[in-house]
Protein backbone atom coordinates (compact mmCIF):
# COMPACT_ATOMS: atom_id res chain seq x y z
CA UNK A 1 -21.27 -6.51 17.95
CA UNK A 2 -20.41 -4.72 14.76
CA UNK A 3 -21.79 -4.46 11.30
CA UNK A 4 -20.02 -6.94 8.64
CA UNK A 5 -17.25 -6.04 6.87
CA UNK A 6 -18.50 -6.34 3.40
CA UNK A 7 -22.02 -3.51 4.40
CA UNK A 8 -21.07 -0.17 2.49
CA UNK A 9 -23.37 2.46 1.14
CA UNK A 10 -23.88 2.04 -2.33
CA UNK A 11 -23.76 5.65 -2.96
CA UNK A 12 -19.91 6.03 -2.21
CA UNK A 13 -19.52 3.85 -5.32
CA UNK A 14 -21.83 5.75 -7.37
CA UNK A 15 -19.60 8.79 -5.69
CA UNK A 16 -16.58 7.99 -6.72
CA UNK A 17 -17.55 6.87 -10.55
CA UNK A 18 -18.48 10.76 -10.60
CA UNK A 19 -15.15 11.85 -8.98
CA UNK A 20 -12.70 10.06 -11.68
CA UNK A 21 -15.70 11.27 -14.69
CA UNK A 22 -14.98 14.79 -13.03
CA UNK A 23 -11.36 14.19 -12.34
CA UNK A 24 -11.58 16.06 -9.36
CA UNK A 25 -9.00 13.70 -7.74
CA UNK A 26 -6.87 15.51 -9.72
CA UNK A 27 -7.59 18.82 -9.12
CA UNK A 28 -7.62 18.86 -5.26
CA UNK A 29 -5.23 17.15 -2.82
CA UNK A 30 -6.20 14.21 -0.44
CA UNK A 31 -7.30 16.36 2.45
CA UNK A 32 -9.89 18.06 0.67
CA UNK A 33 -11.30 15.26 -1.07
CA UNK A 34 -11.51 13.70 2.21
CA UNK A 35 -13.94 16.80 3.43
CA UNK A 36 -15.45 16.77 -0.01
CA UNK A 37 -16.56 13.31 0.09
CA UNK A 38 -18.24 13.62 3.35
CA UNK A 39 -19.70 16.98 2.18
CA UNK A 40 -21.62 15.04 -0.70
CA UNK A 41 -22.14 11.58 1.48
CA UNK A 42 -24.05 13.76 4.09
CA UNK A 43 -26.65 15.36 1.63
CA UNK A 44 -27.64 11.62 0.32
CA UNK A 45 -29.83 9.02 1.91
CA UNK A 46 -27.76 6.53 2.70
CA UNK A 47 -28.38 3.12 1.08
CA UNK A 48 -26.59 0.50 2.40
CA UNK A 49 -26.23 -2.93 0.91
CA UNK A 50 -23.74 -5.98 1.14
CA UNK A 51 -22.60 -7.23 -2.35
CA UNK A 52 -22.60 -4.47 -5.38
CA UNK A 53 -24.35 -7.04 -7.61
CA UNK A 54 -27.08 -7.42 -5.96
CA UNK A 55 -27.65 -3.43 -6.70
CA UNK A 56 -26.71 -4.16 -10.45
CA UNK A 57 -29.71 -7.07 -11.01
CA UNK A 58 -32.04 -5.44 -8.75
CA UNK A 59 -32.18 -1.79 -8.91
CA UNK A 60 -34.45 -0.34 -11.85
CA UNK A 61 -32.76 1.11 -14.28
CA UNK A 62 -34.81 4.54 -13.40
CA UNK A 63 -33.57 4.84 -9.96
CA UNK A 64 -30.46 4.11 -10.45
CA UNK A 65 -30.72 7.36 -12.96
CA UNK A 66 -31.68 9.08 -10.38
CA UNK A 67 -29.04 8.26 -7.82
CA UNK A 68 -26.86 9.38 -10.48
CA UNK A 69 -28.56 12.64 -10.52
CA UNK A 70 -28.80 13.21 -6.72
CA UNK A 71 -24.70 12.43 -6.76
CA UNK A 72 -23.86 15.08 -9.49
CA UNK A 73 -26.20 17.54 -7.72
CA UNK A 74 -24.23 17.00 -4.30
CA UNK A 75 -21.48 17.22 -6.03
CA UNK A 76 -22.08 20.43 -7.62
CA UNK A 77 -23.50 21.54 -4.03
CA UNK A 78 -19.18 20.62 -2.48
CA UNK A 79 -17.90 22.51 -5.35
CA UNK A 80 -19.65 25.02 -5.21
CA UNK A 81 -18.62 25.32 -1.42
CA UNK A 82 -15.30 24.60 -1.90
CA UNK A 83 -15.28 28.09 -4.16
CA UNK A 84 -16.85 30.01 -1.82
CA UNK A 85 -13.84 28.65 1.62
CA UNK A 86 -11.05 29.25 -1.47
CA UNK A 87 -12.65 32.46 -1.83
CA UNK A 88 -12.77 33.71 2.14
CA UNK A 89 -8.96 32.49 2.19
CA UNK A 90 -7.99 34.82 -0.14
């Protein structure tokens, strides 16, 4: 068995809205956005759904404020790590 195609965590959405707001695509290549991603997907819960609308009609406008603010937190978190392994390679 495996889980349908269409089941995603609806943070990596909220995730990558933050990432182009940021531009950090542009400031670090593929491989470390790869890390970075999973760096700020691992310090979320993970909420899982099937269709994105159904988060858009459903989800109260207060949570999803703070999803947003638990994403910019990790995201701050990766940065902020990211400094400190630039840092040691120097």
């Amino acid at each position: 068995m495996r889980l349908h195609d269409d089941i995603h965590n609806f943070y990596e959405k909220i995730v990558i809205e933050e990432i182009i707001k940021r531009e950090l695509d542009k400031q670090y290549n593929e491989d470390v956005m790869a890390d970075f991603c999973c760096t700020v997907l691992n310090q979320l819960p993970p909420r899982y759904i099937r269709y994105d609308v159904d988060m858009a009609f459903y989800l109260p406008q207060a949570e999803r404020i703070q999803m947003e603010e638990r994403v910019a937190i990790a995201i701050n978190v990766a940065i902020e790590q990211i400094a400190k392994k630039k840092s040691l390679h120097e």
